[in-house]
Protein backbone atom coordinates (compact mmCIF):
# COMPACT_ATOMS: atom_id res chain seq x y z
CA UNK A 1 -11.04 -3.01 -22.44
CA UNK A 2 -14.63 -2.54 -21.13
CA UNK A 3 -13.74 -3.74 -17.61
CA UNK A 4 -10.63 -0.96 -17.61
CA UNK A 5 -12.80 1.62 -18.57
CA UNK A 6 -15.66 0.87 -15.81
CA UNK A 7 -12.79 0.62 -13.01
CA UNK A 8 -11.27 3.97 -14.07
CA UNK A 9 -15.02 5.08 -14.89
CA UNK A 10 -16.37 4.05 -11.31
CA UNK A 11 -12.49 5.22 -9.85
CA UNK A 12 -13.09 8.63 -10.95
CA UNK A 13 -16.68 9.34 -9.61
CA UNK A 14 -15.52 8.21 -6.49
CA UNK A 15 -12.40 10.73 -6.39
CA UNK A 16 -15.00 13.51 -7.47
CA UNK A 17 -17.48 12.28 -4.95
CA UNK A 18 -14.26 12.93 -2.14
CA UNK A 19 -13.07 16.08 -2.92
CA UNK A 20 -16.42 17.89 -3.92
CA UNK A 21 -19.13 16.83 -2.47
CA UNK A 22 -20.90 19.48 -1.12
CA UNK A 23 -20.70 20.49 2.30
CA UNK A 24 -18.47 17.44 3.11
CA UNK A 25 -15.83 17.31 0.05
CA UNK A 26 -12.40 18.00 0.78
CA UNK A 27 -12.74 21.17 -1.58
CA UNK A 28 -15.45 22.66 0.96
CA UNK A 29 -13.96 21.77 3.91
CA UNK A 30 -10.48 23.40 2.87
CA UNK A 31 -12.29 26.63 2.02
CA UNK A 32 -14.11 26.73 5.17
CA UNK A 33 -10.78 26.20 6.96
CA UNK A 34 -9.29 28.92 5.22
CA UNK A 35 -11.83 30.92 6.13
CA UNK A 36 -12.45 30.37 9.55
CA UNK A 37 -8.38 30.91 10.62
CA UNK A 38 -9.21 34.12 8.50
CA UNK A 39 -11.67 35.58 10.44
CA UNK A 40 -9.87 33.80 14.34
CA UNK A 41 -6.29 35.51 13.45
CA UNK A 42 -6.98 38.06 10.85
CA UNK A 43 -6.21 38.56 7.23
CA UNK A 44 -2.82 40.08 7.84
CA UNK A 45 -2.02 37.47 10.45
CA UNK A 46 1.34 34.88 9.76
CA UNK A 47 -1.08 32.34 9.91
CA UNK A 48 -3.33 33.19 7.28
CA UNK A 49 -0.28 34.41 5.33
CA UNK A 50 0.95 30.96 5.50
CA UNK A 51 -2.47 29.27 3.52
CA UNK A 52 -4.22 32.23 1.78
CA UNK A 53 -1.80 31.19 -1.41
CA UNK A 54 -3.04 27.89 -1.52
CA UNK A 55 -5.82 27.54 -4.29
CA UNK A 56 -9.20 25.54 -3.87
CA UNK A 57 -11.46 25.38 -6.35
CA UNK A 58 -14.84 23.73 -6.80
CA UNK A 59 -15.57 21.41 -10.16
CA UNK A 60 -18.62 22.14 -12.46
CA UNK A 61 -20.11 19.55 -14.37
């Protein structure tokens, strides 16, 4: 039971190291994406039409 727990223990920090690290997390990266084809085609651009409904947010401990 122990030895589950540390896998999905240790499994977890790494998935939460990923996605929001800061700066380099997936979560950051994806905003700063979002932002950048934002400010290159516009906010009323089909491009940024296409991603501005897709939500990002960053996890608080």
């Amino acid at each position: 039971m122990a030895t589950a727990y540390t896998a999905v223990s240790n499994a977890r920090l790494e998935r939460n190291r990923i996605l929001y690290q800061e700066n380099t997390g997936l979560v950051d990266t994806a905003l700063g994406v979002k932002k950048y084809i934002k400010s290159v085609y516009g906010a009323a651009s089909p491009e940024y039409n296409q991603i501005k409904g897709i939500k990002f947010k960053n996890y608080k401990d």
